[in-house]
N, C-alpha and C. Protein backbone atom coordinates (compact mmCIF):
# COMPACT_ATOMS: atom_id res chain seq x y z
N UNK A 1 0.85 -1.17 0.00
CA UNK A 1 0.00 0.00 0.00
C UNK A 1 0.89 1.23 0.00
N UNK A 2 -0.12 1.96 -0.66
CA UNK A 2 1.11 3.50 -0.87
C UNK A 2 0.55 4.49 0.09
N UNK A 3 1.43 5.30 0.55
CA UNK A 3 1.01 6.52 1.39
C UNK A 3 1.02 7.81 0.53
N UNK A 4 -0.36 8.46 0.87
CA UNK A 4 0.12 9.98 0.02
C UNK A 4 -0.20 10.99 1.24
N UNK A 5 0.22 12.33 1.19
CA UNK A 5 -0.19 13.17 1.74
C UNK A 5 -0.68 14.18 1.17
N UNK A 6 -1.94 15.29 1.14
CA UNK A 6 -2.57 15.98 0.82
C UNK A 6 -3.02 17.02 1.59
N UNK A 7 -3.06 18.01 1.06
CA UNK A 7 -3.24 20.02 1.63
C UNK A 7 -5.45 19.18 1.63
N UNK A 8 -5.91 19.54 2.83
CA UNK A 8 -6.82 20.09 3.13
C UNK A 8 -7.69 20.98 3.98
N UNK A 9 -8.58 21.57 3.24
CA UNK A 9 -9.14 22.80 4.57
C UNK A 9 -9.80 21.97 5.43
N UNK A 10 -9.91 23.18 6.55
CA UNK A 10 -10.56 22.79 7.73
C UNK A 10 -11.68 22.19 8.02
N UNK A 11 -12.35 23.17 6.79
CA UNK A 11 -14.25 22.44 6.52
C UNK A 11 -14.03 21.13 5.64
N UNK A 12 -12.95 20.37 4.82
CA UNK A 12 -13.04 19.39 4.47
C UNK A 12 -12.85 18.19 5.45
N UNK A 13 -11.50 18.57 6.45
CA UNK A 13 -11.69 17.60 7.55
C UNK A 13 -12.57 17.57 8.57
N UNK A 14 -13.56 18.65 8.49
CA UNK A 14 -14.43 18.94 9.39
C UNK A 14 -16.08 17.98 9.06
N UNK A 15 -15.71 18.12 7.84
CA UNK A 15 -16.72 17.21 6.82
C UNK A 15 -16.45 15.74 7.06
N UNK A 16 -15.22 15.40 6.70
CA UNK A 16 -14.93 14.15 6.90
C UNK A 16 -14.99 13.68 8.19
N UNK A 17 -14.60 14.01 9.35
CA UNK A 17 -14.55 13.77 10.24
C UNK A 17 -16.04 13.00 10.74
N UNK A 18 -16.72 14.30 10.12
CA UNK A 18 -18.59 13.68 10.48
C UNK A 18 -18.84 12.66 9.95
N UNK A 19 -18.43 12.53 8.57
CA UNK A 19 -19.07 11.51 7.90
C UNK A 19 -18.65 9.73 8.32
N UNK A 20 -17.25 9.89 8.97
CA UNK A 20 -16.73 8.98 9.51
C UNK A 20 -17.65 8.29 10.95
N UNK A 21 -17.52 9.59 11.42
CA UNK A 21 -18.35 9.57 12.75
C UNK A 21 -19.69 8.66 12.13
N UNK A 22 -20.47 9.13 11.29
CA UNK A 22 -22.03 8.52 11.38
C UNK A 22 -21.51 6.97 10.73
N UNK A 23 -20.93 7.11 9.85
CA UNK A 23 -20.28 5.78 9.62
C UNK A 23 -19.90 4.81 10.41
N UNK A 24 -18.84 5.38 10.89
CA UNK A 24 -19.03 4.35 12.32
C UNK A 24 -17.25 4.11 11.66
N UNK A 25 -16.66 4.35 11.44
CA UNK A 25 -15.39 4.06 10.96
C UNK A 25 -14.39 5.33 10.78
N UNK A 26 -13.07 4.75 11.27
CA UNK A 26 -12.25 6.17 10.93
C UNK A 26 -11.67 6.77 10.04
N UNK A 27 -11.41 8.24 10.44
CA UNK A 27 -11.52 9.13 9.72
C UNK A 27 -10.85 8.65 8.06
N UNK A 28 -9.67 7.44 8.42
CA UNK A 28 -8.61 7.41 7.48
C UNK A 28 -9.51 5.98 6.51
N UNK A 29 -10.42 5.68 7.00
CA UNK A 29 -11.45 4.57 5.89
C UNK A 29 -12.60 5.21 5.49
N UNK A 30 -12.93 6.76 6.14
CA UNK A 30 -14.09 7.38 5.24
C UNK A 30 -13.01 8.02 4.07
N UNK A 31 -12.30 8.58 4.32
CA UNK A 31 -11.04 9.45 3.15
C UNK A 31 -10.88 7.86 2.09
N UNK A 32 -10.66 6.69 2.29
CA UNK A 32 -10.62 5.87 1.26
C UNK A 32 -11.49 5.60 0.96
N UNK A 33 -12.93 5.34 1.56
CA UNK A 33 -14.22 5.62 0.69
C UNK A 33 -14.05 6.49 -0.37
N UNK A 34 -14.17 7.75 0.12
CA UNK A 34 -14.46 8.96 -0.60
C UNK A 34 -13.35 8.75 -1.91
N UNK A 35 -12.10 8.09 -1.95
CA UNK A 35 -11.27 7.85 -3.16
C UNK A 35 -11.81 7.27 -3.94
N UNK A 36 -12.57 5.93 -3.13
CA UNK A 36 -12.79 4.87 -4.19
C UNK A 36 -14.06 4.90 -4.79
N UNK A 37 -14.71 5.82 -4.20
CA UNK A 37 -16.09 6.58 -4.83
C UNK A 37 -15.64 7.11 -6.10
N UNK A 38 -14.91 8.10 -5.61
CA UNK A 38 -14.21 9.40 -6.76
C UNK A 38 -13.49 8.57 -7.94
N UNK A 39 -12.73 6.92 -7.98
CA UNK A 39 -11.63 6.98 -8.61
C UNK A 39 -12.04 5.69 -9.51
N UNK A 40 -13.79 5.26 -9.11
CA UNK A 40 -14.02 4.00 -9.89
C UNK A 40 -14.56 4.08 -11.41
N UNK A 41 -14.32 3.18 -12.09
CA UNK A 41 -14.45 3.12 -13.52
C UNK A 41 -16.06 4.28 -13.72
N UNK A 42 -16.79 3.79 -13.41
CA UNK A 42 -18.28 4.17 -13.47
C UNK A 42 -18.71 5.48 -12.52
N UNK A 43 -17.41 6.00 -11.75
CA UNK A 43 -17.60 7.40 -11.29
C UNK A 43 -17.21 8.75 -12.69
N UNK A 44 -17.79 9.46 -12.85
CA UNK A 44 -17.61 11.33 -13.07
C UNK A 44 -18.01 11.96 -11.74
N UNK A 45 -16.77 12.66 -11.74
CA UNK A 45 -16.34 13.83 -10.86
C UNK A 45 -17.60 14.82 -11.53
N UNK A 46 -18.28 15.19 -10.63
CA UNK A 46 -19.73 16.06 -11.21
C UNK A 46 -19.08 17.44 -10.39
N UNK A 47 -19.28 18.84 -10.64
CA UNK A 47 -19.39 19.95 -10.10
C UNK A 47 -20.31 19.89 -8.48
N UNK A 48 -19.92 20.41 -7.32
CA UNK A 48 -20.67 20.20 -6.00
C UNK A 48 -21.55 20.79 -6.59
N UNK A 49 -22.90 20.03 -5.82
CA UNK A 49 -24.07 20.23 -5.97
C UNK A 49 -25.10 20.22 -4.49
N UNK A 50 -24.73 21.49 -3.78
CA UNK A 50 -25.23 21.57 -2.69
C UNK A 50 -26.43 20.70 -2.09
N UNK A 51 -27.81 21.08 -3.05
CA UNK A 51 -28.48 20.42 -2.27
C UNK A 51 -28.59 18.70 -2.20
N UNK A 52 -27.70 18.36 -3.38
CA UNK A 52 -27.65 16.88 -3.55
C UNK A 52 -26.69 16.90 -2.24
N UNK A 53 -25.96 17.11 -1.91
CA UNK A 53 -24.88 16.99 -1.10
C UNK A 53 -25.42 16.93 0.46
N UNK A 54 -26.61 18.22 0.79
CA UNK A 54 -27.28 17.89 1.92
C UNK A 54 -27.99 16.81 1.60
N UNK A 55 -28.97 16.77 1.19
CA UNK A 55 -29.74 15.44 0.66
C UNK A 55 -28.78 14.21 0.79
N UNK A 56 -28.02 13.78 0.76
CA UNK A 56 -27.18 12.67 0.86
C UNK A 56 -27.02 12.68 2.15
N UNK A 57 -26.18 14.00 2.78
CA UNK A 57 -25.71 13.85 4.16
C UNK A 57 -27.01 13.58 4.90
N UNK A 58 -28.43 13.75 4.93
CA UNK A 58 -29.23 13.41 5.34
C UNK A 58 -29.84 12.05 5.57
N UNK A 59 -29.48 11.21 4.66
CA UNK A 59 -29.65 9.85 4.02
C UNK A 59 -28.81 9.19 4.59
N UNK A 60 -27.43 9.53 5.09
CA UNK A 60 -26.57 8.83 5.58
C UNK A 60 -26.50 9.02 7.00
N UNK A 61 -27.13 9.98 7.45
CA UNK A 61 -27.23 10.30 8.96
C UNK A 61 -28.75 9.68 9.22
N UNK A 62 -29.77 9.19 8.43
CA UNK A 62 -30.61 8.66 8.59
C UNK A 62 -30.79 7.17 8.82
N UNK A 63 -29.40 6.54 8.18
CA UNK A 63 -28.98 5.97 7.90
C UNK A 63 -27.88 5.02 8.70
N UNK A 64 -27.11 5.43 9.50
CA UNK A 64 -26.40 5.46 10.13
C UNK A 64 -26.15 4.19 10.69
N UNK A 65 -26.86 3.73 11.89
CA UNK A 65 -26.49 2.55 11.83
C UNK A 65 -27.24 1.20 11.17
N UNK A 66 -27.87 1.28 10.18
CA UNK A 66 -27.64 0.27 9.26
C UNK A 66 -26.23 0.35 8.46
N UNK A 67 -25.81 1.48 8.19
CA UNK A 67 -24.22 1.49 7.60
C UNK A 67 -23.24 0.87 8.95
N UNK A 68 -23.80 1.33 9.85
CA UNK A 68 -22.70 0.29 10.79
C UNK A 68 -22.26 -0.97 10.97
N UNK A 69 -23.61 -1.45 10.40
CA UNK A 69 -24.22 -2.80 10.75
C UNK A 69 -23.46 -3.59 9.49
N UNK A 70 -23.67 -2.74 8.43
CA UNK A 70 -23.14 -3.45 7.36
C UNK A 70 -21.64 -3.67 6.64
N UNK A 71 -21.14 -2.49 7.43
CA UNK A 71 -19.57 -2.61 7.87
C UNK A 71 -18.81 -3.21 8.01
């Protein structure tokens, strides 16, 4: 496995941090989620799209521990 390091703002680890949290997993396996989301054959990188973005975070905090469960 390779190590990288990367510049991020505050509100991105502030983001991540949560999303880990409702996840139920740490911070450093939501950041490889979020890669392997971003980096799979059948992903496009789309422009942020706020309210999709709340709308999701809602879904996943609704969500929560069935994502634990399935972990």
């Amino acid at each position: 496995m390779t190590a990288i390091t990367i510049q991020v703002s505050d509100e991105q680890v502030t983001r991540l941090k949560e999303r880990a949290r409702v996840l139920g997993v740490s911070i450093e396996d939501a950041a490889r989620m979020a890669i392997e989301k971003g980096t799979s054959e059948d992903s496009e990188i789309e422009p942020e799209d706020p309210e999709f973005n709340k709308t999701a975070d809602r879904i996943i905090e609704q969500n929560a521990e069935l994502y634990r469960r399935l972990a």
